[in-house]
Protein backbone atom coordinates (compact mmCIF):
# COMPACT_ATOMS: atom_id res chain seq x y z
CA UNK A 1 55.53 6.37 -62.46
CA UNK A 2 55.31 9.96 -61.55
CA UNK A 3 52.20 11.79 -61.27
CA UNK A 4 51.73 14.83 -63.56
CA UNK A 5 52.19 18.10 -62.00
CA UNK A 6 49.73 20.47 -63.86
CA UNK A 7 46.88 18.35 -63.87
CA UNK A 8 45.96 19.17 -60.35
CA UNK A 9 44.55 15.35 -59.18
CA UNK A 10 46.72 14.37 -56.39
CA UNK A 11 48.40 17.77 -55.44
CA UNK A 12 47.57 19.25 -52.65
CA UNK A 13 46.33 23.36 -53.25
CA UNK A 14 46.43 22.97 -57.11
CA UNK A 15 42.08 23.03 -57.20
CA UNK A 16 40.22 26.19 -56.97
CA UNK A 17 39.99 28.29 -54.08
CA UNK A 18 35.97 27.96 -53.27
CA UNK A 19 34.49 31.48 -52.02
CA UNK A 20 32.41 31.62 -49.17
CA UNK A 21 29.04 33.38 -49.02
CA UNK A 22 28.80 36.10 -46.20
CA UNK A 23 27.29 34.36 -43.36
CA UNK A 24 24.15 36.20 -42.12
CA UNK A 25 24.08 38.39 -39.12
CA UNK A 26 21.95 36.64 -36.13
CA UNK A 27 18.37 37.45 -35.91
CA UNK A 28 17.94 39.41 -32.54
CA UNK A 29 15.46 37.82 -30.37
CA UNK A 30 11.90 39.25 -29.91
CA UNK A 31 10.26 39.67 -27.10
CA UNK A 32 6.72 39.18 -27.13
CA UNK A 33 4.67 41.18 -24.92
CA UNK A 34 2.20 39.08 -22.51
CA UNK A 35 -1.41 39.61 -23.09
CA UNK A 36 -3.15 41.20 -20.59
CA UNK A 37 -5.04 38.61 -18.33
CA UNK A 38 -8.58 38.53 -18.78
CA UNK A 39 -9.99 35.55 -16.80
CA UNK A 40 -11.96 38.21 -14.52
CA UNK A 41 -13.88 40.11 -17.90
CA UNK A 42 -14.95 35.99 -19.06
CA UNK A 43 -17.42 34.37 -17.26
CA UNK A 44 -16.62 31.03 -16.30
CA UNK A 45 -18.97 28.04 -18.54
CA UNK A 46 -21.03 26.42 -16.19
CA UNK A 47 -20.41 22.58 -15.27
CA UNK A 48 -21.95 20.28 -17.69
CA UNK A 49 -24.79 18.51 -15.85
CA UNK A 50 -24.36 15.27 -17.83
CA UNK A 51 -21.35 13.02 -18.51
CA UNK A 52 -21.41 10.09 -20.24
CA UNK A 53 -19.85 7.22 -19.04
CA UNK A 54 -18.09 4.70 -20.95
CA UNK A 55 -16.67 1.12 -20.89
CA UNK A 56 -14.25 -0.53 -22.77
CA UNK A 57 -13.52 -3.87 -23.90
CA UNK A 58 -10.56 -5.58 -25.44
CA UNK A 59 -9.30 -8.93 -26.91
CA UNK A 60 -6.35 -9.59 -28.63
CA UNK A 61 -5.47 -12.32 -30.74
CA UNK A 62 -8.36 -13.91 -31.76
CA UNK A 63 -8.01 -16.58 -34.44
CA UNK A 64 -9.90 -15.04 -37.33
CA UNK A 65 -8.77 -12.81 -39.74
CA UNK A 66 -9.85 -9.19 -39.24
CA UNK A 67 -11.59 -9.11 -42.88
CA UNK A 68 -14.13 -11.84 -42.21
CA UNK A 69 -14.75 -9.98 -38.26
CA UNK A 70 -15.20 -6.77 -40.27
CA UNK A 71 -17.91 -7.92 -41.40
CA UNK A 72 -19.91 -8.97 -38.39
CA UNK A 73 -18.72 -5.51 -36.44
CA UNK A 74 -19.70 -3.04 -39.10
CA UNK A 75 -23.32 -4.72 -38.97
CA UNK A 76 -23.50 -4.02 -34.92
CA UNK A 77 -21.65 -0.27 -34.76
CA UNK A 78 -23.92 2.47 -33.56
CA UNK A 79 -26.71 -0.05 -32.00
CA UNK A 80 -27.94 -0.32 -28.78
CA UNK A 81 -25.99 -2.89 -26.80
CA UNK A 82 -29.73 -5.24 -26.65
CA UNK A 83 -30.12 -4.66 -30.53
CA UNK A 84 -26.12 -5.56 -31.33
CA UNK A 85 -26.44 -8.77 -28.93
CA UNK A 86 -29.71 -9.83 -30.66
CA UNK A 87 -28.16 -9.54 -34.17
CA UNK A 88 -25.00 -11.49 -33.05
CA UNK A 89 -27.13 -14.01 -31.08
CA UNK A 90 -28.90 -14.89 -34.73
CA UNK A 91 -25.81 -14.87 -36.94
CA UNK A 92 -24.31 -17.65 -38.78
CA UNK A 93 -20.64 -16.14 -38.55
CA UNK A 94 -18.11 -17.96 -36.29
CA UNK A 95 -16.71 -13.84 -35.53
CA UNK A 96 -19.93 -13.41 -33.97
CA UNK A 97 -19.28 -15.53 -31.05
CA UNK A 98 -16.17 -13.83 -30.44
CA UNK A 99 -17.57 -9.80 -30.73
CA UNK A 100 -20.81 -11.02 -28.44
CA UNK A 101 -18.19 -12.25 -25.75
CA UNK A 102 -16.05 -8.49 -25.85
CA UNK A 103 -19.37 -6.76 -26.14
CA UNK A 104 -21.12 -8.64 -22.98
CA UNK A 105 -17.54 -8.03 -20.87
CA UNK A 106 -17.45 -4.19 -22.15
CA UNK A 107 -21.14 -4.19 -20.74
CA UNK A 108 -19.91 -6.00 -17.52
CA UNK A 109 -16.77 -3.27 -17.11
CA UNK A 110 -19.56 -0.51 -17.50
CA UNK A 111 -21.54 -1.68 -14.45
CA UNK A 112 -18.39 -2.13 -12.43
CA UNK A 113 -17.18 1.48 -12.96
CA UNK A 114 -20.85 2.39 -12.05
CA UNK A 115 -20.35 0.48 -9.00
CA UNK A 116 -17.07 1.53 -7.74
CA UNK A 117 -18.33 5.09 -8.16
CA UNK A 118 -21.91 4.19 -6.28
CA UNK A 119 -23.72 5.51 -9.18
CA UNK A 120 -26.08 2.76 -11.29
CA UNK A 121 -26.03 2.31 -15.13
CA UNK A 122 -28.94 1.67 -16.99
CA UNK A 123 -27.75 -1.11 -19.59
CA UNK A 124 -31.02 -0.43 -21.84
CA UNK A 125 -29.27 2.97 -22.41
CA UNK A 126 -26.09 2.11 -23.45
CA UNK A 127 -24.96 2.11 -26.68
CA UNK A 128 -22.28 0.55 -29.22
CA UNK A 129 -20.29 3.87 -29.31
CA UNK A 130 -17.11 2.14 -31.37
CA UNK A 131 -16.29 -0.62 -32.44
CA UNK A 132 -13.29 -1.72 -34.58
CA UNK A 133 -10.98 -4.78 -35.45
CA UNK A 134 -7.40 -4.33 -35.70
CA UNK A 135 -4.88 -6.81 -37.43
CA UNK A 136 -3.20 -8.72 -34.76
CA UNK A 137 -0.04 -11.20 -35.54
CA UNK A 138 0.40 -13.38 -38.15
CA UNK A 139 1.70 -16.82 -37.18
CA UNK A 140 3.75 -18.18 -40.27
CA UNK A 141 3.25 -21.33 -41.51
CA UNK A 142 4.47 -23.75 -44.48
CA UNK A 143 2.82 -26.11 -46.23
CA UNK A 144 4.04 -28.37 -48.98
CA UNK A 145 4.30 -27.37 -52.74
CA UNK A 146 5.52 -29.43 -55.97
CA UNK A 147 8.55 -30.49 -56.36
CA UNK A 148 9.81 -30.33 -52.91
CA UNK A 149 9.00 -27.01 -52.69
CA UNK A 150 7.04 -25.22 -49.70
CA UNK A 151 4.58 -22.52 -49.81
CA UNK A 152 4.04 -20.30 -46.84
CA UNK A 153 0.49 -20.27 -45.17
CA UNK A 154 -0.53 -16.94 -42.83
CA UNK A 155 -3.02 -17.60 -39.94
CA UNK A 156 -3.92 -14.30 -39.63
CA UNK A 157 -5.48 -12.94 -35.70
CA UNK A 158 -7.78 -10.00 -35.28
CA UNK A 159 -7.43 -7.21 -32.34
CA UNK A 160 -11.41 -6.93 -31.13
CA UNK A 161 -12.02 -3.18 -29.32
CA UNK A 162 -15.59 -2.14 -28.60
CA UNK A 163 -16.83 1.16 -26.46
CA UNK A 164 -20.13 1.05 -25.12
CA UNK A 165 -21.55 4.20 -23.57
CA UNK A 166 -24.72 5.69 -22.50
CA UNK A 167 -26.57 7.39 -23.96
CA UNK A 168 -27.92 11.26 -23.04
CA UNK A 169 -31.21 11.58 -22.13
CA UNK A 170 -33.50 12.60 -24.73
CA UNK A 171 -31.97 10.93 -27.69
């Protein structure tokens, strides 16, 4: 069967010639004039006197889902490091054993960077500066279900991070 001439499907030309839109000229570069340098009219800030050092502690994959560690972190947050390991050495949660063992090594890292740079630390002074659990991995598991049937099971693991820090003098 032949294809109908007029109806323009199927022959080349027969559509509508589109019209392009003038294409706009090219925007001419600016140059932006440099600022005149005034590092001689500022004074320069004078070095800070105090820095506080920090330490940081990390473990990955514990076996306890970040909700139920949640709740033994947010309790410790913002503490003084002898405060936080009193209030973990007296709870009844299992996550407490675990964020007492990152805060103790986060203490330990801060008195090794104090000794690598021959300055000491005064652990009384340091502080719970953050603290957070992250979600770690879920291992997948199945368990069985009626009918033949399995249902799956997620072991959830928790990311622990804790930054202890001292504190400035006068606070």
């Amino acid at each position: 069967m032949a294809k109908k001439q007029g109806s323009g499907r199927g022959v080349r030309g027969a559509g509508k010639a589109k019209a392009k839109a003038p294409s706009k000229p090219a925007a001419k570069p600016t140059a932006r004039k440099a600022a005149p340098s005034t590092a001689a009219a500022k004074p320069q800030p004078a070095p800070i006197a105090y820095k506080p050092r920090e330490a940081r502690a990390l473990m990955r994959g514990t076996r306890q889902s970040p909700y139920k560690m949640r709740l033994v972190i947010d309790q410790i947050r913002h503490k003084s490091v002898n405060e936080a390991l009193a209030l973990l050495a007296f709870s009844k949660k299992h996550a407490a054993l675990q964020i007492a063992k990152v805060l103790k090594s986060a203490v330990a890292n801060a008195e090794q960077a104090a000794r690598m740079e021959n300055t000491t630390v005064d652990v009384d002074a340091l502080w719970v500066k953050y603290a957070v659990i992250n979600e770690g991995t879920k291992m997948k598991r199945w368990t069985p279900a009626a009918m033949g049937r399995a249902t799956p099971v997620l072991k959830r693991t928790s990311h622990v991070d804790i930054v202890v820090a001292e504190r400035p003098e006068g606070r």
